[in-house]
N, C-alpha and C. Protein backbone atom coordinates (compact mmCIF):
# COMPACT_ATOMS: atom_id res chain seq x y z
N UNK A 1 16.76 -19.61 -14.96
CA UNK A 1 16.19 -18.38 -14.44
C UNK A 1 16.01 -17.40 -15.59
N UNK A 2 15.11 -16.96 -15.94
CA UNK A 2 14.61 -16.20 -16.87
C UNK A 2 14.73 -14.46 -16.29
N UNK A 3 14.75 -13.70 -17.07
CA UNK A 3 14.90 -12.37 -16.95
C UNK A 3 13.48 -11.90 -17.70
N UNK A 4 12.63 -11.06 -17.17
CA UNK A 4 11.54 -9.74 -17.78
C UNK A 4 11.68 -8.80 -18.22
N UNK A 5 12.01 -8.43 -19.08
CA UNK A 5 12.68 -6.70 -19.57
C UNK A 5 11.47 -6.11 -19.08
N UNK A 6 11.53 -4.86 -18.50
CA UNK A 6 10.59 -3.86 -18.35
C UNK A 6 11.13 -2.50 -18.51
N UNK A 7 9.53 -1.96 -18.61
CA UNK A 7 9.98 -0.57 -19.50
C UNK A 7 10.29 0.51 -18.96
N UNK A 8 10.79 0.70 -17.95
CA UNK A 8 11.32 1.12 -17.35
C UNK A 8 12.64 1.88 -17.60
N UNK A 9 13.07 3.04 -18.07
CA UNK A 9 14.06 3.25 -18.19
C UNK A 9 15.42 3.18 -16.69
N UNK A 10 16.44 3.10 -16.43
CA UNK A 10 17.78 3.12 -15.53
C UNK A 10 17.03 2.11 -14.25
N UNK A 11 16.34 1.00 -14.89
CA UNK A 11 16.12 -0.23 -14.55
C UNK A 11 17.04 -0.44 -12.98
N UNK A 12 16.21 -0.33 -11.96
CA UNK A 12 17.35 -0.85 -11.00
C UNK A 12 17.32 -2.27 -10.56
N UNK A 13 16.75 -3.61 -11.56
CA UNK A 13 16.51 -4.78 -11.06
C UNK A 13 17.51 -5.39 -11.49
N UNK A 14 18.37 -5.90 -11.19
CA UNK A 14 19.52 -6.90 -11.55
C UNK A 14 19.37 -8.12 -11.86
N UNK A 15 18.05 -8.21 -11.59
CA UNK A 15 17.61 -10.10 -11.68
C UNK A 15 17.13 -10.64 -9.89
N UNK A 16 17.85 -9.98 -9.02
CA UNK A 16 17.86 -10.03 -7.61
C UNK A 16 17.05 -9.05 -6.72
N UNK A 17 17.36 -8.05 -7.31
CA UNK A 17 16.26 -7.11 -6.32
C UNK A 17 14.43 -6.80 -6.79
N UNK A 18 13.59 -6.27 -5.80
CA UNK A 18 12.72 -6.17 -5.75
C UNK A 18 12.60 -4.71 -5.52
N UNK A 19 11.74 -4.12 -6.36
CA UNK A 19 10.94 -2.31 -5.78
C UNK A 19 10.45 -2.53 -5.34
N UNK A 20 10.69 -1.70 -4.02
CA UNK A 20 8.77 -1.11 -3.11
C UNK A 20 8.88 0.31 -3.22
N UNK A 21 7.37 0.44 -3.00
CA UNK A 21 7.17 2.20 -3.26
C UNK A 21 7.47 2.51 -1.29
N UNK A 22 8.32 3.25 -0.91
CA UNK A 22 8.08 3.23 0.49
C UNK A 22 6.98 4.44 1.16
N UNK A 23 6.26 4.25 2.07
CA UNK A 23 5.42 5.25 2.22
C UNK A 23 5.23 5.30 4.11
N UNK A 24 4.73 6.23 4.87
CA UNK A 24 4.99 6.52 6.21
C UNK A 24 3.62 6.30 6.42
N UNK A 25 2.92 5.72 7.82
CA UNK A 25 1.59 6.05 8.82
C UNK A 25 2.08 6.01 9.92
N UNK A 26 2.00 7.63 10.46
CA UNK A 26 2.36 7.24 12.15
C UNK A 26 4.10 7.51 11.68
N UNK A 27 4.76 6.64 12.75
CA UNK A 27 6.14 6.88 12.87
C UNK A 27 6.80 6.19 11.67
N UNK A 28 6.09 5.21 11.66
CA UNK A 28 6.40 3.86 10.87
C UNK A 28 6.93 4.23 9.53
N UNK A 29 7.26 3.12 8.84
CA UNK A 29 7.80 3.26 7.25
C UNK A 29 7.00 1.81 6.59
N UNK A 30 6.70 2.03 5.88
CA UNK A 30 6.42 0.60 5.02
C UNK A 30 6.43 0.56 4.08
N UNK A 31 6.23 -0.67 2.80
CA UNK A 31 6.45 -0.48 1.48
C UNK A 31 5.27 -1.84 0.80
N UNK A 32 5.79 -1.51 -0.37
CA UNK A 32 4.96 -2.29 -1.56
C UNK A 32 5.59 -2.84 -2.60
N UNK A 33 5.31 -3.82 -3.13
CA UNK A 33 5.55 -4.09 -4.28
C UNK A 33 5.20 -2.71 -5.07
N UNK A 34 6.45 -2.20 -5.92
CA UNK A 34 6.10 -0.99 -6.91
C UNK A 34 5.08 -1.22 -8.32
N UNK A 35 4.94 -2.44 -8.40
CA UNK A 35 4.25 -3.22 -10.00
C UNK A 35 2.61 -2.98 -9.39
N UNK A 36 2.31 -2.89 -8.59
CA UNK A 36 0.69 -2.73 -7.65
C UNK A 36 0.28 -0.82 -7.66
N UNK A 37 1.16 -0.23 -7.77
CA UNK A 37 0.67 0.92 -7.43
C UNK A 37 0.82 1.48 -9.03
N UNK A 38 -0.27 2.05 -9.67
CA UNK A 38 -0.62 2.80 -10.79
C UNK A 38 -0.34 4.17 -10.74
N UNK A 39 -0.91 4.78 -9.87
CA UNK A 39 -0.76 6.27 -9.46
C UNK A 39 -0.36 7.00 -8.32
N UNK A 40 0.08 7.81 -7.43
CA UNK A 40 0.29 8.74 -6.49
C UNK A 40 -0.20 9.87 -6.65
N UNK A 41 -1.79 10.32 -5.74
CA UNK A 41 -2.20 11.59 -6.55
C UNK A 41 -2.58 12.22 -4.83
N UNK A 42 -2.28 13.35 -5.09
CA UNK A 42 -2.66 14.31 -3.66
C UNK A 42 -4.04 13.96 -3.21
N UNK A 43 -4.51 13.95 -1.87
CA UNK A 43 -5.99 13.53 -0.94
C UNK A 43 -6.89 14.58 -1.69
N UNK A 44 -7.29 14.64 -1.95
CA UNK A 44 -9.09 14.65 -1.98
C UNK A 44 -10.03 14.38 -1.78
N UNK A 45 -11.03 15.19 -1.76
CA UNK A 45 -12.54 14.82 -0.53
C UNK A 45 -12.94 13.30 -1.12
N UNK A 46 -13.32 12.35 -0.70
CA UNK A 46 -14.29 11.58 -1.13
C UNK A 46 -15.70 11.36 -0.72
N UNK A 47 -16.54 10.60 -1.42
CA UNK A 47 -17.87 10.94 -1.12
C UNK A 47 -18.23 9.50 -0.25
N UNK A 48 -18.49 9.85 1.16
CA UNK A 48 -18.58 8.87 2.41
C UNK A 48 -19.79 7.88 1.43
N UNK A 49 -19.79 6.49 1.73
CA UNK A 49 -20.79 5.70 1.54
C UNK A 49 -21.14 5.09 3.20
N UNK A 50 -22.73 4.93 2.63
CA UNK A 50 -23.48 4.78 3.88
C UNK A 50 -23.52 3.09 4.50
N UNK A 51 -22.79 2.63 5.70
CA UNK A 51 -22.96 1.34 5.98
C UNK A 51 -21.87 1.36 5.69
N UNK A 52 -20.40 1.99 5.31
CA UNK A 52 -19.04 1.48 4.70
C UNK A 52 -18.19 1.30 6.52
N UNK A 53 -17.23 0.13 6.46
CA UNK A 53 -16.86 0.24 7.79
C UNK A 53 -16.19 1.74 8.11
N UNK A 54 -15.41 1.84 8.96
CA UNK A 54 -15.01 3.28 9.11
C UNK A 54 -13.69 3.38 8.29
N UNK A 55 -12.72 2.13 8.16
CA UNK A 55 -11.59 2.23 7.86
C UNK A 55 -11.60 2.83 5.74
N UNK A 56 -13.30 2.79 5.34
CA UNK A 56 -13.03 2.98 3.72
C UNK A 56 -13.77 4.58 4.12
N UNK A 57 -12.97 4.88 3.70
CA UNK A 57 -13.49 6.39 3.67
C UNK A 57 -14.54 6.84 2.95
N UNK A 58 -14.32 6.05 1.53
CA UNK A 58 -15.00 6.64 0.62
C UNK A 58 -15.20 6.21 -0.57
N UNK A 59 -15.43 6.78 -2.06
CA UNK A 59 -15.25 6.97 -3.24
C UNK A 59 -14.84 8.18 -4.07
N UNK A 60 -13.88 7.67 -4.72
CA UNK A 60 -13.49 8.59 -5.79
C UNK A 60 -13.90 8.20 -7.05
N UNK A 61 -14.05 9.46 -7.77
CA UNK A 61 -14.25 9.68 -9.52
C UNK A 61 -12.79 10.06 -10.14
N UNK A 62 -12.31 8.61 -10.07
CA UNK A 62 -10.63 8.52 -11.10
C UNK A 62 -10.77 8.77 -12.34
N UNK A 63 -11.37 9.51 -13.21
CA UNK A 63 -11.19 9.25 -14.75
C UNK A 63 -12.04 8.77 -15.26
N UNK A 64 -13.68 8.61 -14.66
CA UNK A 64 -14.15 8.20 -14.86
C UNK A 64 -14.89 6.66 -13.98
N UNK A 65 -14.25 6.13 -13.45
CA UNK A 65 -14.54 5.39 -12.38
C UNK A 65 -14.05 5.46 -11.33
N UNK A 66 -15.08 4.89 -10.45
CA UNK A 66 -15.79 5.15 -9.54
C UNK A 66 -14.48 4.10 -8.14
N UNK A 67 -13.72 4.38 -7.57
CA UNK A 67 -12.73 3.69 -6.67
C UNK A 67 -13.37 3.84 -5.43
N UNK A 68 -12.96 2.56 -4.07
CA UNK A 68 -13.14 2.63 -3.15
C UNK A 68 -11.90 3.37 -2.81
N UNK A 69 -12.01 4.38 -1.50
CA UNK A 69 -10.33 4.51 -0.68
C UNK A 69 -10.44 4.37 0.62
N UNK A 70 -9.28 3.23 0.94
CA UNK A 70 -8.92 2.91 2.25
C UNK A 70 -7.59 3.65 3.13
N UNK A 71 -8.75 4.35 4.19
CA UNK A 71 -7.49 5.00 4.97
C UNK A 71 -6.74 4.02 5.82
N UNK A 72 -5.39 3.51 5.41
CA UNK A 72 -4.55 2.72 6.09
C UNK A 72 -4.72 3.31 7.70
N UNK A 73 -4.09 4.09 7.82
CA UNK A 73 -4.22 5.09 9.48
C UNK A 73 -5.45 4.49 10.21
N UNK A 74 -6.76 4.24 10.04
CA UNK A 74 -8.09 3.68 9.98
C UNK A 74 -7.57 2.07 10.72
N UNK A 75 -7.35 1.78 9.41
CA UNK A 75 -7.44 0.25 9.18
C UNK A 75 -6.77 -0.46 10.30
N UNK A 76 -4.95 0.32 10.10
CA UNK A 76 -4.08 -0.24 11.34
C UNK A 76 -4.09 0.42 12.59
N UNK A 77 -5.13 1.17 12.91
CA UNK A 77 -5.33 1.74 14.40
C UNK A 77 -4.43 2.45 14.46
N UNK A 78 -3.76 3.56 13.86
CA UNK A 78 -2.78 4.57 14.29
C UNK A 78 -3.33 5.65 15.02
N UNK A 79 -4.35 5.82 15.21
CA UNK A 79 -4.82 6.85 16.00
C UNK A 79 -5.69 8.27 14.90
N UNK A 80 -6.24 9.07 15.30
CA UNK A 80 -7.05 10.01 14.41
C UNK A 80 -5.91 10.78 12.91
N UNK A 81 -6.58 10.14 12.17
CA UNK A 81 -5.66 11.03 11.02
C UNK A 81 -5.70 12.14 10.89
N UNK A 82 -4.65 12.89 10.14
CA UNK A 82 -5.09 14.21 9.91
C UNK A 82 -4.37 14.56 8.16
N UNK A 83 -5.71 15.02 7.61
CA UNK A 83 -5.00 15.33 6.36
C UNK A 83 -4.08 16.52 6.10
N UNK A 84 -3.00 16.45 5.19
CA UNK A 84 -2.27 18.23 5.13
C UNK A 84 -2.07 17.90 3.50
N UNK A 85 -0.89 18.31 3.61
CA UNK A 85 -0.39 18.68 2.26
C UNK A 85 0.51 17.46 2.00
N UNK A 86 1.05 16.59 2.72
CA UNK A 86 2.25 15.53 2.61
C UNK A 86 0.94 13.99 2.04
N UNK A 87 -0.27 14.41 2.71
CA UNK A 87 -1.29 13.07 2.98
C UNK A 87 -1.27 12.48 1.04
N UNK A 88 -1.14 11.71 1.02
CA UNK A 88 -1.22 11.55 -0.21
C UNK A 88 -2.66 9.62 -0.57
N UNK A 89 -3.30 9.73 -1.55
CA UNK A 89 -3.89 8.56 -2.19
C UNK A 89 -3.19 7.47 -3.05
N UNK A 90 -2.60 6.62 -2.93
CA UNK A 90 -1.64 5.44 -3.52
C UNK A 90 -2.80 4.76 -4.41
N UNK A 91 -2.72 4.96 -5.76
CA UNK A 91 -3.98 4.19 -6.50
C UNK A 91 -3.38 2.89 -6.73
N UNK A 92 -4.08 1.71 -6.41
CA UNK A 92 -3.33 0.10 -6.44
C UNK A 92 -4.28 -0.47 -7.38
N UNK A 93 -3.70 -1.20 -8.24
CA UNK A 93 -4.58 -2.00 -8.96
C UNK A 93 -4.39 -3.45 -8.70
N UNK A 94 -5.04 -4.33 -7.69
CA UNK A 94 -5.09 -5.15 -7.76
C UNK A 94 -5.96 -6.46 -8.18
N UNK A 95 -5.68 -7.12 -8.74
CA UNK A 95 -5.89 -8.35 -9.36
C UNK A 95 -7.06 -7.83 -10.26
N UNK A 96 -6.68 -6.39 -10.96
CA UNK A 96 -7.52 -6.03 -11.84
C UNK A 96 -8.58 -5.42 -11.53
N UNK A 97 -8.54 -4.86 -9.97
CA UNK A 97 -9.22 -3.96 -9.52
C UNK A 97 -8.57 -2.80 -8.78
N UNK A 98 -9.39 -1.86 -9.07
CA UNK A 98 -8.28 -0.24 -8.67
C UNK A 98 -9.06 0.21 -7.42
N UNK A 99 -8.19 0.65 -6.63
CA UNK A 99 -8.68 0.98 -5.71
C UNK A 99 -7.52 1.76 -4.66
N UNK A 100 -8.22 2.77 -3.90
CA UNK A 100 -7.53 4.15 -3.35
C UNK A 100 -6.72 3.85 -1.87
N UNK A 101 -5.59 4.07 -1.52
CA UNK A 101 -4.99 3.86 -0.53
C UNK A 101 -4.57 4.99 0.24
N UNK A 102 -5.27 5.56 1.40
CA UNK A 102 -4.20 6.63 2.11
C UNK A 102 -3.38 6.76 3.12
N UNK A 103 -1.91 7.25 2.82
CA UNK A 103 -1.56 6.80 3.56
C UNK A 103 -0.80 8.72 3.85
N UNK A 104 0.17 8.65 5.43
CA UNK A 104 0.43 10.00 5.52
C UNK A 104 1.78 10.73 4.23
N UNK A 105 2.22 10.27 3.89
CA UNK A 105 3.30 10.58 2.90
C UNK A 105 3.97 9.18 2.17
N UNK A 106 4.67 9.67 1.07
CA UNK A 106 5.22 8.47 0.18
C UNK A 106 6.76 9.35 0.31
N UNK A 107 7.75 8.47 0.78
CA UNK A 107 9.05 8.75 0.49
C UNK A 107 9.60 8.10 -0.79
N UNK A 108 9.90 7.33 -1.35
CA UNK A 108 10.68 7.01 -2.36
C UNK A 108 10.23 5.74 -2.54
N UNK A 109 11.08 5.20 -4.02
CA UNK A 109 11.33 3.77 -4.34
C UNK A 109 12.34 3.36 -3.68
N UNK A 110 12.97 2.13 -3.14
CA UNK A 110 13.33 1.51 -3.20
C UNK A 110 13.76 -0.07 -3.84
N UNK A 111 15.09 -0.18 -3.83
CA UNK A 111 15.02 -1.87 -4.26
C UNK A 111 15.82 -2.59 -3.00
N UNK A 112 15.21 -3.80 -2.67
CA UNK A 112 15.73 -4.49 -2.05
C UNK A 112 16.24 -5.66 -2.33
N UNK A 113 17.31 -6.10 -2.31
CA UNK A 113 17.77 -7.18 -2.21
C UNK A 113 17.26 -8.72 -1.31
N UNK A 114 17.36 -9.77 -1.70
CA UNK A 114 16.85 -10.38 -0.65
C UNK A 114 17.86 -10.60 0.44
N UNK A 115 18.65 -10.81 0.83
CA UNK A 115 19.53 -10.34 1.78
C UNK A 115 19.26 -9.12 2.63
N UNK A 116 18.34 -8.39 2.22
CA UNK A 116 18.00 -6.88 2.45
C UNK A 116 16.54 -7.28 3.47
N UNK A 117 16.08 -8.64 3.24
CA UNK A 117 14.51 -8.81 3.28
C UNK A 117 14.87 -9.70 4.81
N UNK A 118 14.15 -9.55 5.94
CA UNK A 118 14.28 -10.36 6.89
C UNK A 118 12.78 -10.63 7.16
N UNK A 119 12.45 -12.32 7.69
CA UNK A 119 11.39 -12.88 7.83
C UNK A 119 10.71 -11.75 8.69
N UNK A 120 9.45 -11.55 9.27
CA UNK A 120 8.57 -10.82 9.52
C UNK A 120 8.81 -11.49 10.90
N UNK A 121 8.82 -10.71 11.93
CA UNK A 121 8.85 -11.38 13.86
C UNK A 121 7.31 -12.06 13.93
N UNK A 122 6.85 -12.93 14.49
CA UNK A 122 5.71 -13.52 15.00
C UNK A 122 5.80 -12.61 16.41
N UNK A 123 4.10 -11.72 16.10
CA UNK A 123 4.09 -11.33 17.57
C UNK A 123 2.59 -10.16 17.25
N UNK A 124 1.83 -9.87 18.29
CA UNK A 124 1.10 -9.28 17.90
C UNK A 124 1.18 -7.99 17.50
N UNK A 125 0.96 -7.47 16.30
CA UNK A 125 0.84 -6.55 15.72
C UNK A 125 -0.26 -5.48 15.46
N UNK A 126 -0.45 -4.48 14.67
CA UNK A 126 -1.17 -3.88 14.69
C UNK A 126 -2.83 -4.68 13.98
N UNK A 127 -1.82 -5.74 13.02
CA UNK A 127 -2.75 -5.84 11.77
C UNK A 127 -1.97 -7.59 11.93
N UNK A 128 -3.00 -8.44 11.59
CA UNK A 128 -2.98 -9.75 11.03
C UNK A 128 -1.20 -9.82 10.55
N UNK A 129 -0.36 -10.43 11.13
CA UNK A 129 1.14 -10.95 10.72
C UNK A 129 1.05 -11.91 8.97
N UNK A 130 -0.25 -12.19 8.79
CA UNK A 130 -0.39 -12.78 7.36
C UNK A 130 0.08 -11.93 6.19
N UNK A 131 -0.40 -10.62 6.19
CA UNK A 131 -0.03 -9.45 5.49
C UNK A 131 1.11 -8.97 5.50
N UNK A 132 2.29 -9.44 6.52
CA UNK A 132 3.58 -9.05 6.41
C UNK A 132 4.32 -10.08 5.43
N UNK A 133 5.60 -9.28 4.58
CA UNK A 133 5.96 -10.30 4.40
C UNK A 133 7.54 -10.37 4.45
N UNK A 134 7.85 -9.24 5.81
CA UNK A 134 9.11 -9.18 5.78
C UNK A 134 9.43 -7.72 6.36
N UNK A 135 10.76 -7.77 6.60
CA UNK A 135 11.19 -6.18 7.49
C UNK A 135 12.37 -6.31 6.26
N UNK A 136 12.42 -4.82 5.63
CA UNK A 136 13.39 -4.55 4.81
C UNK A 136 14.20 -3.65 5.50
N UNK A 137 15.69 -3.80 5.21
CA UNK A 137 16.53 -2.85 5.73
C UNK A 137 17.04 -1.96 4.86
N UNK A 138 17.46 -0.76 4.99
CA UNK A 138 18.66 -0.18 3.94
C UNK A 138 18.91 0.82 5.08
N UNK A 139 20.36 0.69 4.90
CA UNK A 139 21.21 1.40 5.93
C UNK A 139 20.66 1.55 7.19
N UNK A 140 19.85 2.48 7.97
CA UNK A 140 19.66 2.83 9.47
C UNK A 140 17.85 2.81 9.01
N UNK A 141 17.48 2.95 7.94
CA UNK A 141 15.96 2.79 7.17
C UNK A 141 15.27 1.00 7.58
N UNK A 142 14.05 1.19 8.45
CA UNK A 142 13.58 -0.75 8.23
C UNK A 142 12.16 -0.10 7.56
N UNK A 143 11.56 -0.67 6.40
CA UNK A 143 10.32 -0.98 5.94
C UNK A 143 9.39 -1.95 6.52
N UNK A 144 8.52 -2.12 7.01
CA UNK A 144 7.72 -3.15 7.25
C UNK A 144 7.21 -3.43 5.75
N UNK A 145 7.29 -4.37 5.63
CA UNK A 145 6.81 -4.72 3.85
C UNK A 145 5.61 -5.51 3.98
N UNK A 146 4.59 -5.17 2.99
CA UNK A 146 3.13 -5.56 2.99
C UNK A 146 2.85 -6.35 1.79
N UNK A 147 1.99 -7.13 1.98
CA UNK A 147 1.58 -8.24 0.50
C UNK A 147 0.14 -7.64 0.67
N UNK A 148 0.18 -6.27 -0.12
CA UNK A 148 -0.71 -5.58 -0.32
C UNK A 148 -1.82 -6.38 -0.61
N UNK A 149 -1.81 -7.60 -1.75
CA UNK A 149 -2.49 -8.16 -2.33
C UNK A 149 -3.46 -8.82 -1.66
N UNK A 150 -2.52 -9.51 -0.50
CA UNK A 150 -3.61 -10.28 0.36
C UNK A 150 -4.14 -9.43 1.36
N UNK A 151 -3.82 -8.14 1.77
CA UNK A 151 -4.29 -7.05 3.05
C UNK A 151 -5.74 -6.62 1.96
N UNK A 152 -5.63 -6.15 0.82
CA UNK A 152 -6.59 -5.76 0.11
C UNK A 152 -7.80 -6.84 -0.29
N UNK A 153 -7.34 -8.11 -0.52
CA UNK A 153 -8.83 -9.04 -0.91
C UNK A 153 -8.90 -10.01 0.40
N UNK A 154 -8.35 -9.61 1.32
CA UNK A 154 -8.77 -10.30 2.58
C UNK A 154 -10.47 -10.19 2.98
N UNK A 155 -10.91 -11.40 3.58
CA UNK A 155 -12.54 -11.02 3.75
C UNK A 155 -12.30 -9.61 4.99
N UNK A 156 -11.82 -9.68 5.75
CA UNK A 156 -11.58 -8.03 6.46
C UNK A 156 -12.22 -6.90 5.55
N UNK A 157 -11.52 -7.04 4.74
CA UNK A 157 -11.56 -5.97 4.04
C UNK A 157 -12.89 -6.08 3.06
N UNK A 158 -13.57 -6.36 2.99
CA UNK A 158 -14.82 -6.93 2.27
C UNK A 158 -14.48 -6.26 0.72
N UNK A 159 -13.69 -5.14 0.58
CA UNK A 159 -13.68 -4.52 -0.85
C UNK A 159 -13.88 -5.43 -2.27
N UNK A 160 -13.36 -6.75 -1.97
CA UNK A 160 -13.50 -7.11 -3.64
C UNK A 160 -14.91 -7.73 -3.94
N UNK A 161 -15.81 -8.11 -2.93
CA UNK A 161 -16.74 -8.16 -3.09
C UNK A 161 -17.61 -7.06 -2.68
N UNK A 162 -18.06 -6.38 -1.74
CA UNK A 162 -18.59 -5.83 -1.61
C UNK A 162 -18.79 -4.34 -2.52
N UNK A 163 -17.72 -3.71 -2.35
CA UNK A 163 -17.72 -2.57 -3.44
C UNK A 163 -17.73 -3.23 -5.40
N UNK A 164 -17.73 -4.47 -5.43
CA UNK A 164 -17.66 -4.73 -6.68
C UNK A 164 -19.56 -4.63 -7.06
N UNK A 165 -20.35 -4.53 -5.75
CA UNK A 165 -21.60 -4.82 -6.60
C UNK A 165 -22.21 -3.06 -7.25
C-alpha cells in the first residue's frame, strides 16, 4: 500500500480516510470527493443559454473561461430555489473540465473513514442510485455522498459533450 504526500498542510488523511467537501440542498447534507472541487465562490448572475435544459442555469466568465453551472436544487427536484447570501457556486474540475455547481450552502470538510461509509440503500430516489456512493456518518451528521464524476459526465447531463462544442 503506497502513501501520496499532498500539499496540504495538518493533512487529515492517515492512509484510511477520505475528504468530502460537505454541502446542503433542501434539508439534506451531501458531500464530495474534496480533490474535484477547485473553488467555492459566492452565486452570481449567469448568462441563461438558449435550448439549455432547465437544470444548467447558465454560463460563467471564471478568469477568463467560459463554465457551464448546474443548479443541483434543479437537477434533484428539490423544489424552486432561492438565491441569498449562504447560496454558494462549487467550481469542479472534472476529468479536466471545469464546470459550476450550485448548491444552497457549503458546511465544511470532512474526512471519513471507511467504517464511517455505509453502502447506499437501493430504493427510489431523487436522482439515479448510480451516482450514490454511500451514506457517510459522523456523529448524529449522515452525508449522502456523490461520485460527482459520474452525476457530471452522465449522458443526463449532456455537459461534456454538449457545452464542450
Amino acid at each position: 500500500m503506497s502513501t501520496q504526500p499532498t500539499n496540504k498542510p495538518n493533512d487529515a488523511h492517515d492512509g484510511n480516510g477520505s475528504e468530502y467537501l460537505a454541502f446542503t440542498l433542501g434539508s439534506e447534507e451531501y458531500g464530495i470527493d474534496i480533490l474535484k472541487v477547485q473553488e467555492i465562490r459566492g452565486y452570481e448572475t449567469v448568462t441563461r443559454i438558449a435550448n439549455a435544459p432547465e437544470f444548467i442555469k447558465g454560463v460563467i466568465n471564471l478568469r477568463g473561461i467560459i463554465i457551464p453551472v448546474v443548479d443541483m436544487r434543479i437537477k434533484f427536484n428539490l423544489g424552486t430555489p432561492t438565491y441569498d447570501q449562504f447560496t454558494v457556486v462549487i467550481i469542479l474540475n472534472i476529468a479536466g473540465r471545469i464546470m459550476g455547481m450550485v448548491v444552497d450552502s457549503v458546511s465544511d470538510v470532512t474526512t471519513l473513514t471507511p467504517d464511517q461509509v455505509k453502502p447506499a440503500p437501493e430504493m427510489g430516489t431523487a436522482f439515479n442510485s448510480d451516482y450514490l456512493t454511500g451514506l457517510g456518518t459522523v456523529d448524529e451528521r449522515m452525508l449522502i455522498l456523490i461520485d460527482i464524476d459520474k452525476l457530471m459526465s452522465s449522458s443526463e447531463m449532456g455537459l461534456m459533450d454538449r457545452m464542450a462544442a
